[in-house]
PDB file of N, CA and C in Angstrom:
ATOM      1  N   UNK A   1       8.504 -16.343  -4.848  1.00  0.00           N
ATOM      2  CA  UNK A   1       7.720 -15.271  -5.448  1.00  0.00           C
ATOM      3  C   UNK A   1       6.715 -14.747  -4.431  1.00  0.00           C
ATOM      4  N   UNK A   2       6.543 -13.286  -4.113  1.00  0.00           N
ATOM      5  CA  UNK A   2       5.614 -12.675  -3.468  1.00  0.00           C
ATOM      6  C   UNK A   2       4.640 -11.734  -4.579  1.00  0.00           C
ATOM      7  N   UNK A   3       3.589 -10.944  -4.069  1.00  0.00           N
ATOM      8  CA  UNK A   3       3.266  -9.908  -4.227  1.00  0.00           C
ATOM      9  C   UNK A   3       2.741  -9.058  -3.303  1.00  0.00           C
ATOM     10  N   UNK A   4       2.744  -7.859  -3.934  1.00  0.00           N
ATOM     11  CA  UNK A   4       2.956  -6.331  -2.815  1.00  0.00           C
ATOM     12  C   UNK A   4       1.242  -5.986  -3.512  1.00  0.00           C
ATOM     13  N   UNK A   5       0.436  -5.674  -2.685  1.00  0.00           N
ATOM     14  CA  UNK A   5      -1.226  -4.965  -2.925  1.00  0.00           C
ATOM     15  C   UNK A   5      -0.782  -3.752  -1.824  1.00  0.00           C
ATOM     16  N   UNK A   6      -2.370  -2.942  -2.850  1.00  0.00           N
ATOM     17  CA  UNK A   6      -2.733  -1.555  -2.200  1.00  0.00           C
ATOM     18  C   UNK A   6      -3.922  -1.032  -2.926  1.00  0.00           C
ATOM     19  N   UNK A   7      -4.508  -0.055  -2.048  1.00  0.00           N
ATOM     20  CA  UNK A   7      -5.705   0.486  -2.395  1.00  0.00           C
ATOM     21  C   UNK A   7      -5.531   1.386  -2.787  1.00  0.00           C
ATOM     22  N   UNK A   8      -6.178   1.922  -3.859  1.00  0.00           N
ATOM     23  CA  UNK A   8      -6.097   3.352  -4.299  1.00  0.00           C
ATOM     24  C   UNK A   8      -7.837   3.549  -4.810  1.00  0.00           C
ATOM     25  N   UNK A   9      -7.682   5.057  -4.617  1.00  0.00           N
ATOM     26  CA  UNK A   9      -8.486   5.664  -5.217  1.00  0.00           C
ATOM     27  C   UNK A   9      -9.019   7.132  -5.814  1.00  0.00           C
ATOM     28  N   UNK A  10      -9.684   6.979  -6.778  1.00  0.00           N
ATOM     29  CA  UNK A  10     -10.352   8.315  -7.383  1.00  0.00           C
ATOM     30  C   UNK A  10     -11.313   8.877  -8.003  1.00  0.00           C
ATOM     31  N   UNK A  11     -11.591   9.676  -8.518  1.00  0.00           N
ATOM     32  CA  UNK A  11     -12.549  10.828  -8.475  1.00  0.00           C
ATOM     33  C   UNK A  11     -12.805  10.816  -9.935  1.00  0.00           C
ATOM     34  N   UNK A  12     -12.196  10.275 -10.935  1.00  0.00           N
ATOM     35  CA  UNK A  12     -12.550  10.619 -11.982  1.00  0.00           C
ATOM     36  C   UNK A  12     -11.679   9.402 -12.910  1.00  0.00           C
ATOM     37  N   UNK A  13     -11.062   8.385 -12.646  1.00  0.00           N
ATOM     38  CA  UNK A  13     -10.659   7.459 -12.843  1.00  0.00           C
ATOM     39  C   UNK A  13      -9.097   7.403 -13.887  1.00  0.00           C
ATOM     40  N   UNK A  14      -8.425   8.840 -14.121  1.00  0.00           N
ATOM     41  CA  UNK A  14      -7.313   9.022 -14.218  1.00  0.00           C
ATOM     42  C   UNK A  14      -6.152   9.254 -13.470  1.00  0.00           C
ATOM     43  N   UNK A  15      -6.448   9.801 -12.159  1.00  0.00           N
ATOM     44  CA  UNK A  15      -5.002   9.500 -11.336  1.00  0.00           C
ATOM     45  C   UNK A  15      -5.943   8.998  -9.971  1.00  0.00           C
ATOM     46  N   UNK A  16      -5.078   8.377  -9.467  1.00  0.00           N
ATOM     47  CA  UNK A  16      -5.330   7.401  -8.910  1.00  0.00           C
ATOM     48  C   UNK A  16      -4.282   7.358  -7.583  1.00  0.00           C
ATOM     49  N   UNK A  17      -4.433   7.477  -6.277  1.00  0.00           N
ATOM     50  CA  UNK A  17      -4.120   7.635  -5.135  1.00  0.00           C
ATOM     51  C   UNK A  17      -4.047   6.880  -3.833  1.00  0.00           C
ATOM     52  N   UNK A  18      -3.189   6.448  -3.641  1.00  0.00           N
ATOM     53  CA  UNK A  18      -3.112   5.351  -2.449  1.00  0.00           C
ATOM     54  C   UNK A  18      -4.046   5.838  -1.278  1.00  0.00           C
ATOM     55  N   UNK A  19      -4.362   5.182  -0.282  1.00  0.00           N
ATOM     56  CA  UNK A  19      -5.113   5.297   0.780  1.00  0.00           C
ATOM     57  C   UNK A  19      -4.452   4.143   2.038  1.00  0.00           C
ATOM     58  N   UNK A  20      -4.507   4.839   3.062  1.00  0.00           N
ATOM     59  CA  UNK A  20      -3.912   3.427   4.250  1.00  0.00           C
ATOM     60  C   UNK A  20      -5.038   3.120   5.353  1.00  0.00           C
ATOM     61  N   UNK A  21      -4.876   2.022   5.695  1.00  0.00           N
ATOM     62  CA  UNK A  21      -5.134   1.749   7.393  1.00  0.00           C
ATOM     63  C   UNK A  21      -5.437   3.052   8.134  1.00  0.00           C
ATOM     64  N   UNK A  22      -6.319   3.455   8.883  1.00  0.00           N
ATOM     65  CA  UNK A  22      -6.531   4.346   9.538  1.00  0.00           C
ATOM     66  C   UNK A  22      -6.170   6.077   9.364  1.00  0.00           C
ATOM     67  N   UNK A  23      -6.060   6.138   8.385  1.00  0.00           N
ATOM     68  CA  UNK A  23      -6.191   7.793   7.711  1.00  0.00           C
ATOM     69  C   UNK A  23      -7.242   7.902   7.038  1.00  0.00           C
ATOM     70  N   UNK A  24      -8.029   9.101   7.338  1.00  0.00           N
ATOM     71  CA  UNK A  24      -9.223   9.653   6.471  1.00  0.00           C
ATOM     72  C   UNK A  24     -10.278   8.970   6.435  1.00  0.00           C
ATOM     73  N   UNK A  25     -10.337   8.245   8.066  1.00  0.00           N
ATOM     74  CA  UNK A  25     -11.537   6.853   8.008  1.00  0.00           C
ATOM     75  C   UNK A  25     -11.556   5.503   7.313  1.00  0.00           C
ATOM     76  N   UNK A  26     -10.385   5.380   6.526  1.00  0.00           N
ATOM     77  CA  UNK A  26     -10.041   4.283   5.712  1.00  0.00           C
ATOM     78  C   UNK A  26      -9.697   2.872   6.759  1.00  0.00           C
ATOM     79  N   UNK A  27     -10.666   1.721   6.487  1.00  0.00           N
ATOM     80  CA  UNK A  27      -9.965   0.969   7.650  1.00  0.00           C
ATOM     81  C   UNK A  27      -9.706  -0.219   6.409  1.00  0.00           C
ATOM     82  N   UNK A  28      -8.988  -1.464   6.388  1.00  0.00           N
ATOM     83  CA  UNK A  28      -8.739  -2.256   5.400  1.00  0.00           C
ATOM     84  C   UNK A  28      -7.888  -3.520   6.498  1.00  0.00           C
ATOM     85  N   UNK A  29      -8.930  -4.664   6.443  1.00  0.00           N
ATOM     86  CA  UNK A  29      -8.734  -5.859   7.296  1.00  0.00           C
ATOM     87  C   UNK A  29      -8.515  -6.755   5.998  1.00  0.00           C
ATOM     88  N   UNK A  30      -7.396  -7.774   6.935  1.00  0.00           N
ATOM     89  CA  UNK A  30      -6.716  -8.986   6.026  1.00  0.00           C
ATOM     90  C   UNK A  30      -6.865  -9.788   7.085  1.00  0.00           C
ATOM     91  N   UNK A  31      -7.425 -11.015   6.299  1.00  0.00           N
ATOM     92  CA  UNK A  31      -7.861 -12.196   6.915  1.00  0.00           C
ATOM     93  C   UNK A  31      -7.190 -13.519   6.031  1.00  0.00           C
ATOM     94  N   UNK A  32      -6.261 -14.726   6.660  1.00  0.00           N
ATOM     95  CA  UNK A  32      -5.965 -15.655   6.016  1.00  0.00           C
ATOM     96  C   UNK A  32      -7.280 -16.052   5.241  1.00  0.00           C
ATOM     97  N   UNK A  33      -7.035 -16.774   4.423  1.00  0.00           N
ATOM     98  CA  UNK A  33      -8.677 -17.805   4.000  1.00  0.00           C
ATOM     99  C   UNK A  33      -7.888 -19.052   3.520  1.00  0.00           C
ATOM    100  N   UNK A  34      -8.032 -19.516   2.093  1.00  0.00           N
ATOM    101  CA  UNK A  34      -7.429 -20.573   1.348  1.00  0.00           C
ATOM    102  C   UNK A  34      -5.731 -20.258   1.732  1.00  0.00           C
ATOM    103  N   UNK A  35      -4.833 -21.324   1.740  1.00  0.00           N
ATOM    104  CA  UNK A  35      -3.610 -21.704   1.887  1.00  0.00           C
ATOM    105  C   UNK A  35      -3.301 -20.811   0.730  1.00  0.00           C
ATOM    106  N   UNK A  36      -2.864 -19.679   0.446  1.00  0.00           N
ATOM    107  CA  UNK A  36      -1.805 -19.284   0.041  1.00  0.00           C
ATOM    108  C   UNK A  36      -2.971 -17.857  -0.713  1.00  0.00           C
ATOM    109  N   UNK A  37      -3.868 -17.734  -0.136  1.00  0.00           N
ATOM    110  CA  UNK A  37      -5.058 -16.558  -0.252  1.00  0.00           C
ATOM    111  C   UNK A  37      -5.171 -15.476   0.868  1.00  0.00           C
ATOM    112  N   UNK A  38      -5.675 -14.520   0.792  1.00  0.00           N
ATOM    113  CA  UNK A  38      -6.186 -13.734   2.068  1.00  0.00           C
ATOM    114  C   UNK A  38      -7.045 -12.873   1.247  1.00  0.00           C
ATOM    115  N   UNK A  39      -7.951 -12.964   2.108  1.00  0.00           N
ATOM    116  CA  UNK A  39      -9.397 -12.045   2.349  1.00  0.00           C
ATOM    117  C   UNK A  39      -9.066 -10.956   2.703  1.00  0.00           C
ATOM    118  N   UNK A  40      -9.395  -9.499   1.744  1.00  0.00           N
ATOM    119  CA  UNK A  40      -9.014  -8.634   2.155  1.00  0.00           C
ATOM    120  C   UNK A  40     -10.214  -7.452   2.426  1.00  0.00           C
ATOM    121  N   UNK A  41     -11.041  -6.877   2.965  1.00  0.00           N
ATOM    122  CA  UNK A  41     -11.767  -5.960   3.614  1.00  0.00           C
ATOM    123  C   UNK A  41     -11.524  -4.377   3.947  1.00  0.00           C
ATOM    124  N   UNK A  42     -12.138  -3.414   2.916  1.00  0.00           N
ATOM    125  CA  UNK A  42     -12.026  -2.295   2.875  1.00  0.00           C
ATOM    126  C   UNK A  42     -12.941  -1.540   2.887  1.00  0.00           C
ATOM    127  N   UNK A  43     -13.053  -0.771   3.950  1.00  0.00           N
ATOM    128  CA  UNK A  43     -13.896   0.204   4.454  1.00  0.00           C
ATOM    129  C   UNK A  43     -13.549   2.181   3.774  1.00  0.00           C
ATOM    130  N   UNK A  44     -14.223   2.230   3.196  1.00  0.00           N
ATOM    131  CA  UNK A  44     -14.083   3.969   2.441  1.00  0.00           C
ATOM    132  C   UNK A  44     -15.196   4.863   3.211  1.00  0.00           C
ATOM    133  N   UNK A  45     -14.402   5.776   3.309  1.00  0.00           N
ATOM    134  CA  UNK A  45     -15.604   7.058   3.907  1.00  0.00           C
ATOM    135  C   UNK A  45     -16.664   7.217   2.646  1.00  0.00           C
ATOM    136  N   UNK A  46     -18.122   7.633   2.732  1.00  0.00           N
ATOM    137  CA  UNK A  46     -18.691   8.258   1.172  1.00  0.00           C
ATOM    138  C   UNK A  46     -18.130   9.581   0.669  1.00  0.00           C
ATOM    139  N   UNK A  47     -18.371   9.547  -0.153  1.00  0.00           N
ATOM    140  CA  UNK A  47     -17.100  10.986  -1.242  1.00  0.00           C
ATOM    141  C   UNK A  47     -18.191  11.796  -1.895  1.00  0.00           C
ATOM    142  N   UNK A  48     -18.237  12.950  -1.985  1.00  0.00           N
ATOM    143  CA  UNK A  48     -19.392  13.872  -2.795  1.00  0.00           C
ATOM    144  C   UNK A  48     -19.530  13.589  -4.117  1.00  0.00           C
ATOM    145  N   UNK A  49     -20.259  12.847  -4.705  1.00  0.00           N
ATOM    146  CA  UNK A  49     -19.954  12.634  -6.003  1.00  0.00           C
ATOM    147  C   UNK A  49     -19.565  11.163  -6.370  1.00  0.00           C
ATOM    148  N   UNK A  50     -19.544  10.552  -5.359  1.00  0.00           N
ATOM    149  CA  UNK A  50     -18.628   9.010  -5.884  1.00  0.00           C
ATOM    150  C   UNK A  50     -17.464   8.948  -5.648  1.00  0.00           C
ATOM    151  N   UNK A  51     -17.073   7.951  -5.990  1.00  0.00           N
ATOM    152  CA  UNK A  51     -15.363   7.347  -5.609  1.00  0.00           C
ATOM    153  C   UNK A  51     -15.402   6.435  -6.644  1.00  0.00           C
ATOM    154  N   UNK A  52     -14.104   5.903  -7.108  1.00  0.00           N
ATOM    155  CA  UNK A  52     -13.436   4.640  -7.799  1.00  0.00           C
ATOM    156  C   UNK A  52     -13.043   4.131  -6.420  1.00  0.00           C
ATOM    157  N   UNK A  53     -12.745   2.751  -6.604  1.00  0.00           N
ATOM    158  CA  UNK A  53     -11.107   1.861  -5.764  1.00  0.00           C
ATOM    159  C   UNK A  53     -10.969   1.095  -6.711  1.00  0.00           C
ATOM    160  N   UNK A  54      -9.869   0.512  -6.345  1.00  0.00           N
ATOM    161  CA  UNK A  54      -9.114  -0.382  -7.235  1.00  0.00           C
ATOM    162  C   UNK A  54      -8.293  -1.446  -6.092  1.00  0.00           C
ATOM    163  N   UNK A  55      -7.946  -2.371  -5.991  1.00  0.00           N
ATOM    164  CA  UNK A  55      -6.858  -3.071  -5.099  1.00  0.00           C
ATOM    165  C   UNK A  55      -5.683  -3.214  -6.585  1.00  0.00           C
ATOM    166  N   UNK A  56      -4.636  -2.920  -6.043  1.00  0.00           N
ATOM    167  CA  UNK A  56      -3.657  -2.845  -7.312  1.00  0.00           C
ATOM    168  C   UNK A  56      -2.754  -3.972  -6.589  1.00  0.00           C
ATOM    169  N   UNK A  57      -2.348  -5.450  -7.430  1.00  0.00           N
ATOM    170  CA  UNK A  57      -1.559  -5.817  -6.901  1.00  0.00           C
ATOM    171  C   UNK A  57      -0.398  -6.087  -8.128  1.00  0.00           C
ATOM    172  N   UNK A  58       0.829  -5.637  -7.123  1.00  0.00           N
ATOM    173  CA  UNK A  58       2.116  -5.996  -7.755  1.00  0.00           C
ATOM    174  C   UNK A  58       2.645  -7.363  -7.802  1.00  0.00           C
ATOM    175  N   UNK A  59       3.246  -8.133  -8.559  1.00  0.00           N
ATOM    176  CA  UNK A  59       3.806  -9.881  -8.615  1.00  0.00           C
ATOM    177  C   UNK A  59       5.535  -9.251  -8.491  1.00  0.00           C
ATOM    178  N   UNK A  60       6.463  -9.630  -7.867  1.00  0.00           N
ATOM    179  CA  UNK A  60       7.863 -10.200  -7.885  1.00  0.00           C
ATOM    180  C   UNK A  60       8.109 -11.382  -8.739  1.00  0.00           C
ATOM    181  N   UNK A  61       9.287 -11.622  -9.281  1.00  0.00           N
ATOM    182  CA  UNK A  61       9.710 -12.536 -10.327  1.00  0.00           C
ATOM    183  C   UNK A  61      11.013 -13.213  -9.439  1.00  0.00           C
TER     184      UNK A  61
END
C-alpha cells in the first residue's frame, strides 16, 4: 500500500487547485522523519485577500 499527496489551493474554498515545486514561487520540501513518515514543507507566495491550502492525500488499496 502507498499514498499519492498534493497541494492545492484557493480563494474561496470551493474549487480548489493544485500547485507544484517551483511555479508561481511555490517551493514544497520533503524530508524523511519517523520510519514510514515524511516531513513535508510548503512555502506559498502571499495572495490579495488570503489563500486556503490543503495537503490532499490519496491511500491505494
Amino acid at each position: 500500500d502507498f499514498a499519492t499527496d498534493s497541494v492545492e489551493t484557493s480563494g474561496d474554498m470551493a474549487v480548489w487547485n493544485p500547485v507544484f515545486h517551483g511555479i508561481n514561487g511555490v517551493t514544497i520540501e520533503t524530508t524523511p522523519a519517523e520510519p514510514g513518515f515524511l516531513h513535508v514543507t510548503v512555502h506559498l507566495p502571499a495572495a490579495p485577500g488570503g489563500l486556503f491550502a490543503r495537503l490532499k492525500v490519496v491511500g491505494s488499496n
